[in-house]
Protein backbone atom coordinates (compact mmCIF):
# COMPACT_ATOMS: atom_id res chain seq x y z
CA UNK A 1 10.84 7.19 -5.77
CA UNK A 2 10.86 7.24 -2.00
CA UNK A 3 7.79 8.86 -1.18
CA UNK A 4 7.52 7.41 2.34
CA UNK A 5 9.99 9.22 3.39
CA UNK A 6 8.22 12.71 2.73
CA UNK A 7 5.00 11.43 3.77
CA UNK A 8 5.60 10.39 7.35
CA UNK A 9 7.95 11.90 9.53
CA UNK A 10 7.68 8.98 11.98
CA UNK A 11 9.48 6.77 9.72
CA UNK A 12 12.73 5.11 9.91
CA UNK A 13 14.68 2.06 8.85
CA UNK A 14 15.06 -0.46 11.66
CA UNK A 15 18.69 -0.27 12.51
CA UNK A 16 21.60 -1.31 15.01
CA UNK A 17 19.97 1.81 17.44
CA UNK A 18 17.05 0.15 17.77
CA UNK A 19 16.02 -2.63 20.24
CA UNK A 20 13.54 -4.27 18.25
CA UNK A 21 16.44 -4.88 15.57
CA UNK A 22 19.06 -5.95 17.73
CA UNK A 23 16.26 -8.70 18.84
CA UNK A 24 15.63 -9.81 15.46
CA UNK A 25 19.05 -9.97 14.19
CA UNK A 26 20.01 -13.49 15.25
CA UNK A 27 17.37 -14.73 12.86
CA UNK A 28 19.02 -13.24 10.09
CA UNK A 29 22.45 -15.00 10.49
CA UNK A 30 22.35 -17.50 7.93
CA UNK A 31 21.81 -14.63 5.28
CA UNK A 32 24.93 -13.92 3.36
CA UNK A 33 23.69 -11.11 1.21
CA UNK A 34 21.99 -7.33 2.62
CA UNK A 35 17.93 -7.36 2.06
CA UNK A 36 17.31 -4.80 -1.42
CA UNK A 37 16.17 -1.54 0.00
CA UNK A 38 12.75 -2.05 -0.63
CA UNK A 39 12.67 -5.11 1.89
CA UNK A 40 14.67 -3.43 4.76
CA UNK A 41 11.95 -3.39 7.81
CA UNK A 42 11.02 -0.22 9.62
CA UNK A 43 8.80 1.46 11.44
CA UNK A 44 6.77 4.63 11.92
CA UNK A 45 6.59 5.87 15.40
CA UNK A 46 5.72 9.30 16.76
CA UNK A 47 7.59 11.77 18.86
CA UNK A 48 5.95 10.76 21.69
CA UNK A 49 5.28 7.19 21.76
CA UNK A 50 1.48 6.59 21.52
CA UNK A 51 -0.36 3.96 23.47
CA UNK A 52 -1.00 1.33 20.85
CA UNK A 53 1.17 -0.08 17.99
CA UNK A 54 0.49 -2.11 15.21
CA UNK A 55 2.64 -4.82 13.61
CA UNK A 56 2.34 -5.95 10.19
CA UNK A 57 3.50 -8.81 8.35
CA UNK A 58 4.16 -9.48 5.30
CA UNK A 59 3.77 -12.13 2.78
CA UNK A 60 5.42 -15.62 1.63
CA UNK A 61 8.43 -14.03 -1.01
CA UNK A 62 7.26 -10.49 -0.12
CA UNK A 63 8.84 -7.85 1.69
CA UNK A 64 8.17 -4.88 4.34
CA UNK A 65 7.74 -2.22 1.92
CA UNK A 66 4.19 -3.93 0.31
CA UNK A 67 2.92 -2.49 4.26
CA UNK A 68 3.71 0.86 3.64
CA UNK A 69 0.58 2.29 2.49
CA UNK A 70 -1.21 0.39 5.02
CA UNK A 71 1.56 1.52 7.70
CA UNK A 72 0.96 5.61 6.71
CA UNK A 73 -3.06 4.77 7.15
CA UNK A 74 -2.33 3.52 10.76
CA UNK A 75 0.74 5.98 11.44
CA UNK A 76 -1.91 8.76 10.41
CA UNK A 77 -4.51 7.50 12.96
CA UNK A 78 -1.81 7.63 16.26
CA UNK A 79 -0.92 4.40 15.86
CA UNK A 80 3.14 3.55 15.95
CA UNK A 81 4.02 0.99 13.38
CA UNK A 82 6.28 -1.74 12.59
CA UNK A 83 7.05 -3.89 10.23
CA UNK A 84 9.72 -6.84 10.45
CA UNK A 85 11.06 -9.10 7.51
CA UNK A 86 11.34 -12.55 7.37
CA UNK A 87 14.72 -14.34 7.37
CA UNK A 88 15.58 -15.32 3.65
CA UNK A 89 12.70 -12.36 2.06
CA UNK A 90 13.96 -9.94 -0.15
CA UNK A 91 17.62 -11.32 0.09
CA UNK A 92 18.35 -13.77 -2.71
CA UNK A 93 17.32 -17.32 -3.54
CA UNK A 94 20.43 -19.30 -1.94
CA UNK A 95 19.50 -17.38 1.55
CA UNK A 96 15.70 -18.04 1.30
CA UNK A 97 15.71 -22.19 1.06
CA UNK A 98 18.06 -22.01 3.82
CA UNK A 99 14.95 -20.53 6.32
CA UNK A 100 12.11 -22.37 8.04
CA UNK A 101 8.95 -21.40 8.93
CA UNK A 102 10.27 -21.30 12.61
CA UNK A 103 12.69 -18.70 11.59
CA UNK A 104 9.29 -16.59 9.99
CA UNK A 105 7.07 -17.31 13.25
CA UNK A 106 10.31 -16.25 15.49
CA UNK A 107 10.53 -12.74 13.83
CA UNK A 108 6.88 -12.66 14.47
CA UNK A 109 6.77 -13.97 18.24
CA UNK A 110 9.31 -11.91 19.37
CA UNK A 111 8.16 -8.99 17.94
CA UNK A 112 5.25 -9.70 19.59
CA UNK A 113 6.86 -9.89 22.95
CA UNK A 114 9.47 -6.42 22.58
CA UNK A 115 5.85 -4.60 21.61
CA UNK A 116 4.02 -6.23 24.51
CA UNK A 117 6.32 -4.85 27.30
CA UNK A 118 6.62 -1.15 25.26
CA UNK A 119 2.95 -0.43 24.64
CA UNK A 120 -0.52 -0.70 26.58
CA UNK A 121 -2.07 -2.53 23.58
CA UNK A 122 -0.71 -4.60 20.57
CA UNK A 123 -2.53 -4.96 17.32
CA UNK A 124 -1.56 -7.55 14.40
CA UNK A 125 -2.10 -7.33 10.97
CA UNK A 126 -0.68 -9.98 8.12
CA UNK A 127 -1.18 -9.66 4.18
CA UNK A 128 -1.25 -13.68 3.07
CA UNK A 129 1.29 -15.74 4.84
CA UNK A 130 1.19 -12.73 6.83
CA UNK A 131 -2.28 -13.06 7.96
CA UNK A 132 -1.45 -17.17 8.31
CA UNK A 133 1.28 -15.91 11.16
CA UNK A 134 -0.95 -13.85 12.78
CA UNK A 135 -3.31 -15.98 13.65
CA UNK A 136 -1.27 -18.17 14.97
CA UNK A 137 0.75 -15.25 17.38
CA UNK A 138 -2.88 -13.39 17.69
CA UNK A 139 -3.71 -16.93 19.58
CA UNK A 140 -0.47 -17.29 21.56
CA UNK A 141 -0.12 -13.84 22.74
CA UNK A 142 -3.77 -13.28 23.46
CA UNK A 143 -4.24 -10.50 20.76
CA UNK A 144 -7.53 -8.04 20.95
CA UNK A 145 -7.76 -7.29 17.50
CA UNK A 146 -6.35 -8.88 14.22
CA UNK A 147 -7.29 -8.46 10.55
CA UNK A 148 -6.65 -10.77 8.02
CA UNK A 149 -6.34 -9.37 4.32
CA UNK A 150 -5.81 -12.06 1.84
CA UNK A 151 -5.39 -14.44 4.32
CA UNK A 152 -3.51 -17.51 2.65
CA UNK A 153 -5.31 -20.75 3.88
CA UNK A 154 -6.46 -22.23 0.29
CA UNK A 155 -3.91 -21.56 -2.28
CA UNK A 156 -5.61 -22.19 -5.44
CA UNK A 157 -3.49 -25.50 -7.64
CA UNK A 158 -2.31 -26.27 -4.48
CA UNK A 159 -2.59 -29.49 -2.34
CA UNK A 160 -0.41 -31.27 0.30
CA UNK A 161 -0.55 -34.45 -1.94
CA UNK A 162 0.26 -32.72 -4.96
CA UNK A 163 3.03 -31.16 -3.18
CA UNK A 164 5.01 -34.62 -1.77
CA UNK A 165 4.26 -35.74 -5.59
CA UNK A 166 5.92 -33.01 -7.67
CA UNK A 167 8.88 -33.03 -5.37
CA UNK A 168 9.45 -36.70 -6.43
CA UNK A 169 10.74 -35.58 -9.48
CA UNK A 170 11.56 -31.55 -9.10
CA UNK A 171 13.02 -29.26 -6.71
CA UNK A 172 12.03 -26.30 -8.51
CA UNK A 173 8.90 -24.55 -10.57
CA UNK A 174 9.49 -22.00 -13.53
CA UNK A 175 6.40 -19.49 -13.37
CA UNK A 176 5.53 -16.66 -15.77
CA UNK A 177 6.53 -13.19 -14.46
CA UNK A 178 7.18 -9.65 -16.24
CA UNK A 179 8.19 -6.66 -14.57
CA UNK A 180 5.75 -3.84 -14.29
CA UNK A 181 7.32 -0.47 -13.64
CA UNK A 182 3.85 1.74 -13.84
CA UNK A 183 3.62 1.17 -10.25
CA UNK A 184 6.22 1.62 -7.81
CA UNK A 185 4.24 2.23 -4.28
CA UNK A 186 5.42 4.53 -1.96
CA UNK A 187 7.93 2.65 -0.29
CA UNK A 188 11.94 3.25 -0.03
CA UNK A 189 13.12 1.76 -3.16
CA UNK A 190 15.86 1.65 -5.90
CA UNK A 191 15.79 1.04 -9.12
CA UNK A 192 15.65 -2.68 -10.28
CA UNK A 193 14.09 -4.18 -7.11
CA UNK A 194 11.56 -5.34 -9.23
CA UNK A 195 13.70 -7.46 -11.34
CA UNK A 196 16.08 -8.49 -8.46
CA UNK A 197 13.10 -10.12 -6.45
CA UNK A 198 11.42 -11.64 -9.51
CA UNK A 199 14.64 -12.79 -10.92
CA UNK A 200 14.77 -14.40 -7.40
CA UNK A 201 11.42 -15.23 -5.88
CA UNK A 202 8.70 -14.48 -7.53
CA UNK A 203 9.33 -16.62 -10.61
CA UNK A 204 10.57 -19.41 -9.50
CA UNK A 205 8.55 -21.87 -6.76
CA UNK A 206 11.06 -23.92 -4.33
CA UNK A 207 9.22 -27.00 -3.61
CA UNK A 208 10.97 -27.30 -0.13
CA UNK A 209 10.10 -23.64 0.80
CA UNK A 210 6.47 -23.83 -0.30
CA UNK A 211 6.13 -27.54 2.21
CA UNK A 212 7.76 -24.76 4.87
CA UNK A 213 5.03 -22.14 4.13
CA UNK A 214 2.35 -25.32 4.34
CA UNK A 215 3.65 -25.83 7.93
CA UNK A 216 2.53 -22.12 8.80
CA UNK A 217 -0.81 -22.90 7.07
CA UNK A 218 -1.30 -26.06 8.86
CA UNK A 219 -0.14 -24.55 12.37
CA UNK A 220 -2.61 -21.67 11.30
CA UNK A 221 -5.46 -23.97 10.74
CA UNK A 222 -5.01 -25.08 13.84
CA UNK A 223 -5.26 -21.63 15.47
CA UNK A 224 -8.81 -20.74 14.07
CA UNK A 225 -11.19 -22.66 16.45
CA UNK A 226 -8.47 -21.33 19.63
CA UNK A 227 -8.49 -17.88 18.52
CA UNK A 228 -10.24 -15.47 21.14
CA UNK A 229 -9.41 -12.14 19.13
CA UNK A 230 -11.91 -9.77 17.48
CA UNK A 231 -11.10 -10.62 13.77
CA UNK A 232 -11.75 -8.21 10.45
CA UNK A 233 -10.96 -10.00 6.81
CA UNK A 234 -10.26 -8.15 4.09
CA UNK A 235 -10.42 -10.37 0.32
CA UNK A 236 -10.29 -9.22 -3.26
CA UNK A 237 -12.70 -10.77 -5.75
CA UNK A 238 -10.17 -11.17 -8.62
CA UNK A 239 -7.10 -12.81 -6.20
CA UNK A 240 -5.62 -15.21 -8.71
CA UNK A 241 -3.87 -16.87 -5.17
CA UNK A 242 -6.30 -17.19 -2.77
CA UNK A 243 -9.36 -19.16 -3.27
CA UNK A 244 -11.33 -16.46 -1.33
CA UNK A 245 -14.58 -18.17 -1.32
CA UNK A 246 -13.51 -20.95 0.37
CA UNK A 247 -11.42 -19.26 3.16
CA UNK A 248 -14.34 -16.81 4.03
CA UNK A 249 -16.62 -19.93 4.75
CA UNK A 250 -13.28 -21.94 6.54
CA UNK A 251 -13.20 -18.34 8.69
CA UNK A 252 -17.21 -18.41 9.19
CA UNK A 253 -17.32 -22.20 10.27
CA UNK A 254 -14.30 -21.91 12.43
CA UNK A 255 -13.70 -18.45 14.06
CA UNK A 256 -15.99 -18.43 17.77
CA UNK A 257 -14.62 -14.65 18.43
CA UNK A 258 -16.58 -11.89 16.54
CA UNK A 259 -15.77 -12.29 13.11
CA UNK A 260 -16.51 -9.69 10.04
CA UNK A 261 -14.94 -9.86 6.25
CA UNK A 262 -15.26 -7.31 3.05
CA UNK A 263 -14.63 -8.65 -0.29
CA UNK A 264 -13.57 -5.91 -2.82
CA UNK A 265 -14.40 -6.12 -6.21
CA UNK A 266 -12.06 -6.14 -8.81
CA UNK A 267 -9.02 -6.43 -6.38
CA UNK A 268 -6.16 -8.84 -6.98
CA UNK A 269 -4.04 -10.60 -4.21
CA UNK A 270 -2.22 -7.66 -3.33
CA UNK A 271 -5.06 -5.68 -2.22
CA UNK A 272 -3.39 -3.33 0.25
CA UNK A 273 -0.65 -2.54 -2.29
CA UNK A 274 -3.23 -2.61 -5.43
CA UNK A 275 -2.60 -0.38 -8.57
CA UNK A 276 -5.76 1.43 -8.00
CA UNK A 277 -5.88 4.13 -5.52
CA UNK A 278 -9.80 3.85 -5.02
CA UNK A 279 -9.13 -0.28 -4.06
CA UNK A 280 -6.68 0.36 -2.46
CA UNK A 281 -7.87 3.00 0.14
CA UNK A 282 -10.46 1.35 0.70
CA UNK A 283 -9.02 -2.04 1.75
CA UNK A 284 -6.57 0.05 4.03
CA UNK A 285 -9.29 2.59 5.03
CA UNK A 286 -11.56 -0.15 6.40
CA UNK A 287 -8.45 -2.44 8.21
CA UNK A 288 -7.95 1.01 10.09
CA UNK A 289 -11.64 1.65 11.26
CA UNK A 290 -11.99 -1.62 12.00
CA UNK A 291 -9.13 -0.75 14.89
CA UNK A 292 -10.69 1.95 15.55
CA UNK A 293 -14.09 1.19 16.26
């Protein structure tokens, strides 16, 4: 069940030994509860440190382990890895609505800066939120390269104004969810994650946490015309979230910097983490080369 941690040798939770942690940890002191295994950030770094890392960021209610096939594909190709959590993600429900989106763009920022004074070059990558946060960093800390996959600028059903209405009258949305344990990722793990986090996050919308995650969209929007860095998009045709369309032409009309997208057919939101190895790859496959080139 924890594949990752026969698949790259490089890899290791973040802990107390670490610098980067020991940074981090002050954003994590309102949290009464220990992240679920599966959520506990880490990173995959070689024996001898390589020039260039990567960070990756995760998603709005998602957690570090969604990176990790993405994270292997970059640790493969000599690139040291890391991937941070948000304050409040993968915890429980009373320790997410206490979190801002300043507490999300913090673990991002200084991330940013610890990587910035230990490697030559710094490369970003976000899935969703994740790709809303960095853009926004990719602009402040004068980022080469970024991609984008699923990046979360149009939610589909979702408006500002229909936001300030429904919290007039609720603080909280019931949405469908069911478990689906054909699929468990290679990712450190333990049984019931699944349930824990849907039981949690992932079907339930908190109408104050969502107007938080519209702050990162708005401050993101607000990043795109400013943003000097080479950008790659990844989108899935079938992502039930995103309104895809629509962001690729936002991205088009806005971006100056060299811009190119791929839109894979068939893949849902979580394209880098998508039941279907073939989808999959190739979202991760193509974030990679586009480093590379």
């Amino acid at each position: 069940m924890n594949e990752i941690l026969n698949l790259c040798p490089g890899y290791k939770r973040l802990t107390h030994s670490d610098e980067l942690y020991n940074i981090l940890e002050p954003y994590y002191h309102m949290e009464k509860s220990k992240p679920v295994l599966c959520a506990t950030p880490w990173k995959m770094v070689h024996e001898t440190k390589t020039n260039c890392a990567v960070l990756l960021l995760h998603g709005y209610q998602g957690y570090p382990g969604e990176m990790s096939y993405l994270g292997l594909k970059f640790y493969n190709s000599n690139y040291d890895v890391y991937c941070p959590r948000y304050p409040g993600h993968g915890v429980n429900q009373e320790d997410f609505i206490k979190t801002r989106a300043e507490d999300w763009l913090s673990v991002a920022r200084s991330s940013i800066g610890y990587l910035k004074k230990e490697y030559e070059c710094v490369y970003v990558v976000g899935h969703s939120m994740g790709s809303l946060i960095a853009t926004i960093v990719a602009k402040e800390f004068d980022i080469e390269k970024v991609a984008l996959i699923a990046p979360a600028f149009y939610i589909r059903g979702f408006s500002k104004f229909k936001l300030k209405t429904l919290m007039l009258f609720k603080k909280e949305l019931s949405i469908p969810w069911k478990m689906d344990s054909s699929f468990w990722g290679i990712c450190e793990r333990e049984e019931g994650d699944d349930q824990y986090l849907g039981t949690n996050y992932w079907s339930i919308i908190i109408l104050k946490q969502l107007c938080e995650f519209n702050k990162v969209r708005e401050l993101a929007l607000n990043s795109l015309n400013r943003l000097s860095s080479k950008t790659f998009c990844v989108f899935g045709s079938k992502d039930m979230s995103v309104n895809s369309e629509k962001v690729k032409k936002l991205l088009e009309s806005s971006i100056k910097s060299p811009l190119s997208s791929l839109i894979i057919d068939g893949a849902n939101h979580l394209i880098q983490y998508f039941n279907d190895e073939e989808k999959r790859n190739l979202c991760n496959d193509s974030v990679v080369d586009f480093f590379n080139d």
